[in-house]
PDB file of N, CA and C in Angstrom:
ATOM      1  N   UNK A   1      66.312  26.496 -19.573  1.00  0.00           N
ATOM      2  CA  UNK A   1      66.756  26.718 -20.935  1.00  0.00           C
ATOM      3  C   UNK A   1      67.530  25.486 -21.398  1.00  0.00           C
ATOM      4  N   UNK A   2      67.691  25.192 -23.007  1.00  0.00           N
ATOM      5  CA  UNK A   2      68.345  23.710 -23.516  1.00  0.00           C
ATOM      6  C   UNK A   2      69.110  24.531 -24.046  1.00  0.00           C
ATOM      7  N   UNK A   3      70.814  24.076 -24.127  1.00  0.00           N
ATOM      8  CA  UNK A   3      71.826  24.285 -25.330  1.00  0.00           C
ATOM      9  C   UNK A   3      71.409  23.132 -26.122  1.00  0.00           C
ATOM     10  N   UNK A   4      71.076  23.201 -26.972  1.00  0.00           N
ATOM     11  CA  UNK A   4      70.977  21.979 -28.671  1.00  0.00           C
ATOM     12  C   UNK A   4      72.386  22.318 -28.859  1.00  0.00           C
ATOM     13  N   UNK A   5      72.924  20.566 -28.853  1.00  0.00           N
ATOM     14  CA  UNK A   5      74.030  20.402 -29.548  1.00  0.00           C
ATOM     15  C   UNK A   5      74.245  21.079 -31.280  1.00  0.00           C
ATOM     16  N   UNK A   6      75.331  21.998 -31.408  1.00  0.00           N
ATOM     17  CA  UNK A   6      75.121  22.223 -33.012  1.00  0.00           C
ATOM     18  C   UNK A   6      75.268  20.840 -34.132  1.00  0.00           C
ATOM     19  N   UNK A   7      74.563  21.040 -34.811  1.00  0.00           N
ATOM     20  CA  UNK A   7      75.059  19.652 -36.112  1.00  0.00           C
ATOM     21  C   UNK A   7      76.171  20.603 -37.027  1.00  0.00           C
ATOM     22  N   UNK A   8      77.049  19.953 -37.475  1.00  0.00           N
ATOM     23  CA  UNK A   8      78.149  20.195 -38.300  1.00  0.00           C
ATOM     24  C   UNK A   8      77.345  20.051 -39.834  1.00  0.00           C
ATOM     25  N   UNK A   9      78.189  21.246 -40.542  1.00  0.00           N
ATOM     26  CA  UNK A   9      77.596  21.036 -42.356  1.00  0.00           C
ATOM     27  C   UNK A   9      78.551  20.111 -42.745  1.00  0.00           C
ATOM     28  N   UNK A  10      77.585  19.782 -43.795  1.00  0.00           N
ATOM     29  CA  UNK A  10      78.637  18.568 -44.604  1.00  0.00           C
ATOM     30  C   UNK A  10      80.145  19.175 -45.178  1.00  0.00           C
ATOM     31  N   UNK A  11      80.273  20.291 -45.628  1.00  0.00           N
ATOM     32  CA  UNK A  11      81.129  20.671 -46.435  1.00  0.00           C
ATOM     33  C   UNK A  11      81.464  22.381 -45.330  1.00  0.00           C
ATOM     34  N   UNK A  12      82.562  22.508 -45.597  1.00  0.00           N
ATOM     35  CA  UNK A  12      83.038  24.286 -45.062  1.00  0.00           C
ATOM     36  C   UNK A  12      84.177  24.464 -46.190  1.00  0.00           C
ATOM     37  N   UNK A  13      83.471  25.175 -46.762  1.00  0.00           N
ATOM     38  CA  UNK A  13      84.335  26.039 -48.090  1.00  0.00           C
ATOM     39  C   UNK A  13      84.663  27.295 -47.101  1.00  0.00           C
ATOM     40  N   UNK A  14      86.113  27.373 -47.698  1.00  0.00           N
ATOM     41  CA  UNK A  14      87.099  28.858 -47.535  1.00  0.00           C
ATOM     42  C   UNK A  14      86.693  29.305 -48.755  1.00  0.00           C
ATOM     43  N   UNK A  15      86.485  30.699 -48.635  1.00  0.00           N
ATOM     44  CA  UNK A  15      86.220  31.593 -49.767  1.00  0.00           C
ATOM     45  C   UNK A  15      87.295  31.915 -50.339  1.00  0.00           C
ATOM     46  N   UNK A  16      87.080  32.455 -51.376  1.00  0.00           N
ATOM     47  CA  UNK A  16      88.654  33.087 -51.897  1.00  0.00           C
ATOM     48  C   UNK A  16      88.740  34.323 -51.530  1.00  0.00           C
ATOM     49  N   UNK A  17      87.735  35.317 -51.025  1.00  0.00           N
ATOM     50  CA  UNK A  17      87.622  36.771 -50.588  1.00  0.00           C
ATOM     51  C   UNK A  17      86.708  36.790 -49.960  1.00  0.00           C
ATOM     52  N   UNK A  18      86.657  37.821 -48.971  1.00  0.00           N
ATOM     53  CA  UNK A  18      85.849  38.723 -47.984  1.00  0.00           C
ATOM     54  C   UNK A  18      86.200  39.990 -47.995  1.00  0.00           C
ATOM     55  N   UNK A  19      84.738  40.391 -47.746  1.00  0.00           N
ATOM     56  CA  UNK A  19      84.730  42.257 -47.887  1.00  0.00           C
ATOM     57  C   UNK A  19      84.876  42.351 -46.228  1.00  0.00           C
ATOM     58  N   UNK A  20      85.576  43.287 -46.252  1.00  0.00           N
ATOM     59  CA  UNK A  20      85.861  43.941 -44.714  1.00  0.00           C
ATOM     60  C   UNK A  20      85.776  45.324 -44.528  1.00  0.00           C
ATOM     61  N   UNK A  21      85.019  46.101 -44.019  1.00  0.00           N
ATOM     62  CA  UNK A  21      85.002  47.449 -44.402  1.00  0.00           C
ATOM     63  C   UNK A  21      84.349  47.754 -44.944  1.00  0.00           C
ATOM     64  N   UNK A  22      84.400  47.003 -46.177  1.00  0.00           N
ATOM     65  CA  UNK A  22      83.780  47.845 -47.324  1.00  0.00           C
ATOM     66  C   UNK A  22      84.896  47.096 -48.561  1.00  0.00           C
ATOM     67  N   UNK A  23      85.952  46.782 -48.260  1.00  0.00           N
ATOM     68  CA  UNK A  23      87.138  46.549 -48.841  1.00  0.00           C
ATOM     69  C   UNK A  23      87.152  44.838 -48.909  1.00  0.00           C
ATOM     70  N   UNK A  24      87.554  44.496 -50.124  1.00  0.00           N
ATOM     71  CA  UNK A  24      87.457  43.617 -50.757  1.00  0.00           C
ATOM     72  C   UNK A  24      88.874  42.709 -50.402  1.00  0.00           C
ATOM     73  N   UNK A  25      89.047  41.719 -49.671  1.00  0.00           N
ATOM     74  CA  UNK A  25      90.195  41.084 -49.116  1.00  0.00           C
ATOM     75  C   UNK A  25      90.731  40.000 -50.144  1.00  0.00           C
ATOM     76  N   UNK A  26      91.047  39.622 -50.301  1.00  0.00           N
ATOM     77  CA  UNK A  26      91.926  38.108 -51.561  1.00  0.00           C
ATOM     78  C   UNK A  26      92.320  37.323 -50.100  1.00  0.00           C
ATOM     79  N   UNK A  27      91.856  36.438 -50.429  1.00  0.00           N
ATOM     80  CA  UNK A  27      92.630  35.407 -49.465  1.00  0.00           C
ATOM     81  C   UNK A  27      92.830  34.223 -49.936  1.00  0.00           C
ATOM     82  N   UNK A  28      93.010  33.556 -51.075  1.00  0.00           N
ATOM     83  CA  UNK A  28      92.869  32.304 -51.705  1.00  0.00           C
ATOM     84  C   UNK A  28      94.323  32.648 -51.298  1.00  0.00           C
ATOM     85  N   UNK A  29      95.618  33.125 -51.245  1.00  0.00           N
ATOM     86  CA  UNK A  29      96.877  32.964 -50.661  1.00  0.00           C
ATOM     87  C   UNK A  29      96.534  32.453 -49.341  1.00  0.00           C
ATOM     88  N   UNK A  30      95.583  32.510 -48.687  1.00  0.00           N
ATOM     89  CA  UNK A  30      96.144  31.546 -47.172  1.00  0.00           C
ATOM     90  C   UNK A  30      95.181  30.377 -47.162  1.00  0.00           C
ATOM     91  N   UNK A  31      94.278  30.167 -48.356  1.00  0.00           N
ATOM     92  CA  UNK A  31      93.301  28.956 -48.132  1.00  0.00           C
ATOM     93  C   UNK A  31      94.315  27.529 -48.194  1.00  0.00           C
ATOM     94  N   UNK A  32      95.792  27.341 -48.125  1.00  0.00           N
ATOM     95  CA  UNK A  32      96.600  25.995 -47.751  1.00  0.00           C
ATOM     96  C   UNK A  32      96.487  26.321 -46.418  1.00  0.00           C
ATOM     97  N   UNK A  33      96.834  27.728 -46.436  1.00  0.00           N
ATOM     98  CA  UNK A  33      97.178  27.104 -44.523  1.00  0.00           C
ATOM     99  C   UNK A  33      95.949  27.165 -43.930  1.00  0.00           C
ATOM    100  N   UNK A  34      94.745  27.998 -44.272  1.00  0.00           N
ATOM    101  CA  UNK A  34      93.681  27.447 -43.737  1.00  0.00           C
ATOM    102  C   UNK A  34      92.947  26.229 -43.308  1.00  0.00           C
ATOM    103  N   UNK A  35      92.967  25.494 -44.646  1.00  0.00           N
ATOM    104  CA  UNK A  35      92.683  23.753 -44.827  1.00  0.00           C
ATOM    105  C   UNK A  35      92.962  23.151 -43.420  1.00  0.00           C
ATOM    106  N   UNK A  36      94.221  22.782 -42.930  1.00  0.00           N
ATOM    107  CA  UNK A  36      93.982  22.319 -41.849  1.00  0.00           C
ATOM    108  C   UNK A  36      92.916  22.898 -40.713  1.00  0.00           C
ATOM    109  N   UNK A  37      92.902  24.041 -40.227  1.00  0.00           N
ATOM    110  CA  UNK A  37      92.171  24.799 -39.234  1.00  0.00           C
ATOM    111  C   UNK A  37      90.593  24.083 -39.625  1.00  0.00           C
ATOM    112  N   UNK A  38      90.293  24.569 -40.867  1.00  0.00           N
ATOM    113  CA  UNK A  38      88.820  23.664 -41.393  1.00  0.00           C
ATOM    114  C   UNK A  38      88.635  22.664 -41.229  1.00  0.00           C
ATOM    115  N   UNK A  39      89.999  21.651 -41.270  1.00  0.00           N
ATOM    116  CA  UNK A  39      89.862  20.356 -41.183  1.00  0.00           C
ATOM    117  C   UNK A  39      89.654  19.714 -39.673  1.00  0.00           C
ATOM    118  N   UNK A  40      90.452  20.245 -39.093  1.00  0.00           N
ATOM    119  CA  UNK A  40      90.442  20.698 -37.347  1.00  0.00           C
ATOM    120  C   UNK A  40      88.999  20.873 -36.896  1.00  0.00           C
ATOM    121  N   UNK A  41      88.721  22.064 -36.950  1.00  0.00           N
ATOM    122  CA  UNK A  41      87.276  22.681 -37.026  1.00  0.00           C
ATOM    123  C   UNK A  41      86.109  21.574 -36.982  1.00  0.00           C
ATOM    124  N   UNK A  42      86.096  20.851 -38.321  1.00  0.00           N
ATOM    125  CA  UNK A  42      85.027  19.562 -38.683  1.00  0.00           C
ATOM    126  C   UNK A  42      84.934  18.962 -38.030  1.00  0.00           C
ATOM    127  N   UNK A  43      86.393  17.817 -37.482  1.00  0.00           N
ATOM    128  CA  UNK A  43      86.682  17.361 -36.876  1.00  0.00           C
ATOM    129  C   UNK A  43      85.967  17.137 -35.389  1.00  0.00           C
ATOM    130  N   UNK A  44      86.396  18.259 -34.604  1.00  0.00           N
ATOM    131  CA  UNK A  44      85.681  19.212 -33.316  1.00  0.00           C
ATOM    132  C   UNK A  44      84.176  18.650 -33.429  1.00  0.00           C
ATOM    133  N   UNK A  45      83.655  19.809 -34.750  1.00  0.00           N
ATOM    134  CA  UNK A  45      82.072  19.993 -34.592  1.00  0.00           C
ATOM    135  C   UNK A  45      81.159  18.561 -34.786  1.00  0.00           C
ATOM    136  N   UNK A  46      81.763  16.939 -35.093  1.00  0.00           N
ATOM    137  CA  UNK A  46      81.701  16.328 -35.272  1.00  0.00           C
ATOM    138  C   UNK A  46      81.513  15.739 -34.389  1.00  0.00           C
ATOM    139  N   UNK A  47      82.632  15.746 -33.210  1.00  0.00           N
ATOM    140  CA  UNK A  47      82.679  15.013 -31.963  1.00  0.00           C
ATOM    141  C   UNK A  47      81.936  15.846 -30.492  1.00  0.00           C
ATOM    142  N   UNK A  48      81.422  17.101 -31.158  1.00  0.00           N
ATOM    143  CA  UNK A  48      80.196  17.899 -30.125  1.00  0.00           C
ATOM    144  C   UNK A  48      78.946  17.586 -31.004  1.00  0.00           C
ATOM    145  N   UNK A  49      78.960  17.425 -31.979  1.00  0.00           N
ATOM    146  CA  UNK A  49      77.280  16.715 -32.478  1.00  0.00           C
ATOM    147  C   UNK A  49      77.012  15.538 -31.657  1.00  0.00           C
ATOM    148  N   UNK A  50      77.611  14.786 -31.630  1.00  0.00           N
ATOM    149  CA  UNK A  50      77.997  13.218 -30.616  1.00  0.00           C
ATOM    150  C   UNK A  50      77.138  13.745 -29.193  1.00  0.00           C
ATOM    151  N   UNK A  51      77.438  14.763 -28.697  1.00  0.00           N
ATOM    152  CA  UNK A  51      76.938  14.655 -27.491  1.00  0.00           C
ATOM    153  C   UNK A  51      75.153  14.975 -26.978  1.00  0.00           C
ATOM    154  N   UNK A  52      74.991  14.889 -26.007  1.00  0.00           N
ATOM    155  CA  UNK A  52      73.113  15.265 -26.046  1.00  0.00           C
ATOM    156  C   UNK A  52      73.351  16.697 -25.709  1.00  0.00           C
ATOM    157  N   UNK A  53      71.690  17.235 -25.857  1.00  0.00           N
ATOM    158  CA  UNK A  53      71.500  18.640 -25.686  1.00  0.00           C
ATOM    159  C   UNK A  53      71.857  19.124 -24.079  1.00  0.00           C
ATOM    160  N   UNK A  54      71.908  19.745 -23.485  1.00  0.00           N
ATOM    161  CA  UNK A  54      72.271  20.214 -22.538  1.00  0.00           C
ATOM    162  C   UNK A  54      70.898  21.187 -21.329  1.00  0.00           C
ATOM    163  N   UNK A  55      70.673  20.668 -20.460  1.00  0.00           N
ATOM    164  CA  UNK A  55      69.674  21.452 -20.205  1.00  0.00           C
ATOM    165  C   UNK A  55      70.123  21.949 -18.520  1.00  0.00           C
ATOM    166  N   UNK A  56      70.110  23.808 -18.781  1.00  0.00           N
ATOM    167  CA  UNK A  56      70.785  24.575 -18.089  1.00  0.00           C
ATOM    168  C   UNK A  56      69.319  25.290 -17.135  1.00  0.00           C
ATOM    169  N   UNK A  57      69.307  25.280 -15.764  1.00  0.00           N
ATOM    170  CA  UNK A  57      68.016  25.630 -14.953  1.00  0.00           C
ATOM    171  C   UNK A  57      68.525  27.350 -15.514  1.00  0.00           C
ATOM    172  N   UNK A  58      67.446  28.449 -15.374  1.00  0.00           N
ATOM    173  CA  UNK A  58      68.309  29.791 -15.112  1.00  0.00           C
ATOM    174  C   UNK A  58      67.021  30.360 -14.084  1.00  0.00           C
ATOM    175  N   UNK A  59      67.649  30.530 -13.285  1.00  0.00           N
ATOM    176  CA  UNK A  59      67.267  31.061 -11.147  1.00  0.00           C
ATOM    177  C   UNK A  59      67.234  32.708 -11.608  1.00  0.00           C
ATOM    178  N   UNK A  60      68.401  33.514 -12.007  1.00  0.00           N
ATOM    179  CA  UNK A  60      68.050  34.760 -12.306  1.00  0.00           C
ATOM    180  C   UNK A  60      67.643  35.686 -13.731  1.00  0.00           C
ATOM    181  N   UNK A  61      66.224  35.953 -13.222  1.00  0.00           N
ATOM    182  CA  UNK A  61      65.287  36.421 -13.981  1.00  0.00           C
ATOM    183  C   UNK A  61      66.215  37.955 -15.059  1.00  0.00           C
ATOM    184  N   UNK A  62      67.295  38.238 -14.553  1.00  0.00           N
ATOM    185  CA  UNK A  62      67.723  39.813 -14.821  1.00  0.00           C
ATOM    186  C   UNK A  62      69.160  39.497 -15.205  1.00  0.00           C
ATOM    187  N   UNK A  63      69.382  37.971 -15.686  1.00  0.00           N
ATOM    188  CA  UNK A  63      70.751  38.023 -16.263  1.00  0.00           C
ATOM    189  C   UNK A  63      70.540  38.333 -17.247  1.00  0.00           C
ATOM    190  N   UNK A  64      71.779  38.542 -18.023  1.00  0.00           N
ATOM    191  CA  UNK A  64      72.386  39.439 -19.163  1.00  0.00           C
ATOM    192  C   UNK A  64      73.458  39.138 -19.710  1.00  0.00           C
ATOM    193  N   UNK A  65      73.440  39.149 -21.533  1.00  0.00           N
ATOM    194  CA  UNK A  65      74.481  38.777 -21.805  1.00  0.00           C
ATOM    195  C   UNK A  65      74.336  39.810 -23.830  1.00  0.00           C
ATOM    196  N   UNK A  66      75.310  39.397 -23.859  1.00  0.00           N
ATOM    197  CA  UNK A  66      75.364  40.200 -25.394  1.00  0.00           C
ATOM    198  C   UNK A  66      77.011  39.527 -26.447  1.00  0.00           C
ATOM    199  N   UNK A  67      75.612  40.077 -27.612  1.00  0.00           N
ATOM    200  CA  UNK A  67      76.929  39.650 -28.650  1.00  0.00           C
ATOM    201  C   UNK A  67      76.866  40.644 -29.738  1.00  0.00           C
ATOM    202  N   UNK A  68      78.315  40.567 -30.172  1.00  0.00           N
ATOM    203  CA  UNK A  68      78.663  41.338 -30.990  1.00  0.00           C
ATOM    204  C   UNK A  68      78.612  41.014 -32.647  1.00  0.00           C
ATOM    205  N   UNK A  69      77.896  41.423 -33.393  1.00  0.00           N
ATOM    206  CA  UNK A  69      78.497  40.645 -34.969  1.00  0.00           C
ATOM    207  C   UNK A  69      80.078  41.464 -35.848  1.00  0.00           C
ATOM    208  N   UNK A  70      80.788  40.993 -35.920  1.00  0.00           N
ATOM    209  CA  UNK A  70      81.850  41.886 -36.056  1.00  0.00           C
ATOM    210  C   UNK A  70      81.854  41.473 -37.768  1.00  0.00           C
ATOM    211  N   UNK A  71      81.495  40.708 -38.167  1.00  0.00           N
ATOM    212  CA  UNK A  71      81.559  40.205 -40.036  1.00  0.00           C
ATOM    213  C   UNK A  71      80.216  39.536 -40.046  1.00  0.00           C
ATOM    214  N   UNK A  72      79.744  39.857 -41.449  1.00  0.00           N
ATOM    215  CA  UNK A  72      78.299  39.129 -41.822  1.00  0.00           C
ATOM    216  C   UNK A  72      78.344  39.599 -43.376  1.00  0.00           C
ATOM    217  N   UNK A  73      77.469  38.181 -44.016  1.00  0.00           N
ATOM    218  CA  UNK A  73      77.258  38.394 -45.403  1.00  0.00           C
ATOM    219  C   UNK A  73      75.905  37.144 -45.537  1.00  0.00           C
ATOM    220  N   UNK A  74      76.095  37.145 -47.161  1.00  0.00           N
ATOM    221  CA  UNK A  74      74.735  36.129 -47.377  1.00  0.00           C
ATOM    222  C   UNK A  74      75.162  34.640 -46.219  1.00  0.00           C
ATOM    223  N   UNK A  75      75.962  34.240 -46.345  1.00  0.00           N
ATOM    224  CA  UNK A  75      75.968  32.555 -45.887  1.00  0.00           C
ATOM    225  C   UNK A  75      77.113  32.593 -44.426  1.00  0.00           C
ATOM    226  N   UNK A  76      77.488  33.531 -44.537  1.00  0.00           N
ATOM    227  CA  UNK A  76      78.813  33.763 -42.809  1.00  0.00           C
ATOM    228  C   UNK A  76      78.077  35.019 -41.851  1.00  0.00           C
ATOM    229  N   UNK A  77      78.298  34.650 -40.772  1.00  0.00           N
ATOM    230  CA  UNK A  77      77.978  35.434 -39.493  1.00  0.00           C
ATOM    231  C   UNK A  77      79.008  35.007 -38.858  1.00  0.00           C
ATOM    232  N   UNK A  78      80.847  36.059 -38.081  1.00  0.00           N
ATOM    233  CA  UNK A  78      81.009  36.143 -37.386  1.00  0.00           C
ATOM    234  C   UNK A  78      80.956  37.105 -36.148  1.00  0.00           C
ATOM    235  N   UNK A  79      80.535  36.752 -35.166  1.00  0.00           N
ATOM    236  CA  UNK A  79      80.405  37.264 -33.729  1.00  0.00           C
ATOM    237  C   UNK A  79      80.838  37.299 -32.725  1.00  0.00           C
ATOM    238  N   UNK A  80      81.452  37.961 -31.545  1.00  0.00           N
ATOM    239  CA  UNK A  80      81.957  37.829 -30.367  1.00  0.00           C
ATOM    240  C   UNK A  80      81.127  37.923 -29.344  1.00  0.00           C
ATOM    241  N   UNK A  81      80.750  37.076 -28.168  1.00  0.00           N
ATOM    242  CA  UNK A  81      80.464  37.397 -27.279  1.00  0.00           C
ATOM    243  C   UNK A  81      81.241  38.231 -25.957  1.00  0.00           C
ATOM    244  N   UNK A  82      80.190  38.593 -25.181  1.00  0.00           N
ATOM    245  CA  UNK A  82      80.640  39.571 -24.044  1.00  0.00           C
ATOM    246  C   UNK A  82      81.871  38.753 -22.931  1.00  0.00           C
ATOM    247  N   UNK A  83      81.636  37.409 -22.719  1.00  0.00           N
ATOM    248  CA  UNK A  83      82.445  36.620 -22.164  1.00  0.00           C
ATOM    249  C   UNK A  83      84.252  36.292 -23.402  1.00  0.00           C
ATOM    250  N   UNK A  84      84.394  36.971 -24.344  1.00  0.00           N
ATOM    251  CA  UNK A  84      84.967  36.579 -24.771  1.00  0.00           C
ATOM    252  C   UNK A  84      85.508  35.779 -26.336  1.00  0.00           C
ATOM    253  N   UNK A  85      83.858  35.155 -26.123  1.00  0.00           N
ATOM    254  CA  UNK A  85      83.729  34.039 -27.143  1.00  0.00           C
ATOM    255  C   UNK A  85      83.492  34.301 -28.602  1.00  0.00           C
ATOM    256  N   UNK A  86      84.097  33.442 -29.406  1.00  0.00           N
ATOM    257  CA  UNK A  86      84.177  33.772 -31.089  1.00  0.00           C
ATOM    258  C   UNK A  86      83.020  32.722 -31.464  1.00  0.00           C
ATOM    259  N   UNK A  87      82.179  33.203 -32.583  1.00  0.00           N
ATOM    260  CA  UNK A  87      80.676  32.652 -33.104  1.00  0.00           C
ATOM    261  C   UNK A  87      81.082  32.875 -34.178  1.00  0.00           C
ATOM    262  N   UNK A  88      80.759  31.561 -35.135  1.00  0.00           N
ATOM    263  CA  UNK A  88      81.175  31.338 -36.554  1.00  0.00           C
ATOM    264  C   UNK A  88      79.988  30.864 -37.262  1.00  0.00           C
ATOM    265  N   UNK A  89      78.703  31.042 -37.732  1.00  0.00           N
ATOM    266  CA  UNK A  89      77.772  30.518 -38.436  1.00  0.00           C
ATOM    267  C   UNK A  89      77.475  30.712 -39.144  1.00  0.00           C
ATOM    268  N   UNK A  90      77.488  29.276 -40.483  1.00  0.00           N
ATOM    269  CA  UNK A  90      77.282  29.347 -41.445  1.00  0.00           C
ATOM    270  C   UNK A  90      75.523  29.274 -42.305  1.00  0.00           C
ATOM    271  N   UNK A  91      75.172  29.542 -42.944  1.00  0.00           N
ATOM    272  CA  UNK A  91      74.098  29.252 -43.225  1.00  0.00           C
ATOM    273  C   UNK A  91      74.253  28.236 -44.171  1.00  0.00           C
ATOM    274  N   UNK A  92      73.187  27.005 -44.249  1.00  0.00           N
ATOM    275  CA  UNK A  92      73.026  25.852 -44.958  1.00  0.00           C
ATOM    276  C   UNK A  92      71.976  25.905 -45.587  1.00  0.00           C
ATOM    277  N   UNK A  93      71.372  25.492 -46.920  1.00  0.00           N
ATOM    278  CA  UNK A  93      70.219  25.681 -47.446  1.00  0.00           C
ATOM    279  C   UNK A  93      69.750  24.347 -47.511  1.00  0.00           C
ATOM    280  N   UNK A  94      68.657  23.924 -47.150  1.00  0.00           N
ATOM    281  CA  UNK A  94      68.053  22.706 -46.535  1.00  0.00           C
ATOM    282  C   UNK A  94      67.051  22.679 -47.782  1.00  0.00           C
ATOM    283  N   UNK A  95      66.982  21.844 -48.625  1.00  0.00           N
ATOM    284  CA  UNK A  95      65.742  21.744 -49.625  1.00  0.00           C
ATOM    285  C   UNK A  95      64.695  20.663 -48.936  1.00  0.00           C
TER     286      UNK A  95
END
């Protein structure tokens, strides 16, 4: 199996709201303190684009793994995996 390095989007907009529930959140009050984390974030996904794809042998036929989507809409998918792990993907529209 290959991990493909992710490519970073040009741009990561903070929304001003997310529905949660069902329920409609305001968050343009924390998009200052967000900014850095985004900026952080870019940063990161910038310097793991840099690297090559990764190619992982897999020996057992009956491993197993799972993820969770805990938030999703038109352009955000977040997810947790079973190990732990937080999944943030955005969708990009490629013309």
């Amino acid at each position: 199996s290959t991990l493909y390095t992710p490519q970073p989007v040009d741009s990561l907009e903070i929304p001003s709201s997310l529905e949660i529930f069902g329920q409609r959140v305001d968050i343009a009050p924390l998009r200052p303190a967000l900014t850095p984390i985004a900026d952080a974030a870019r940063s990161a996904f910038r310097m793991v684009s840099d690297r090559p794809d990764v190619r992982i042998p897999i020996r057992n036929e009956q491993a197993q793994s799972w993820i969770l989507t805990t938030y999703l809409d038109d352009t955000l998918r977040i997810a947790r995996g079973d190990g732990g792990s937080v999944f943030v993907l955005s969708k990009q529209n490629v013309w």
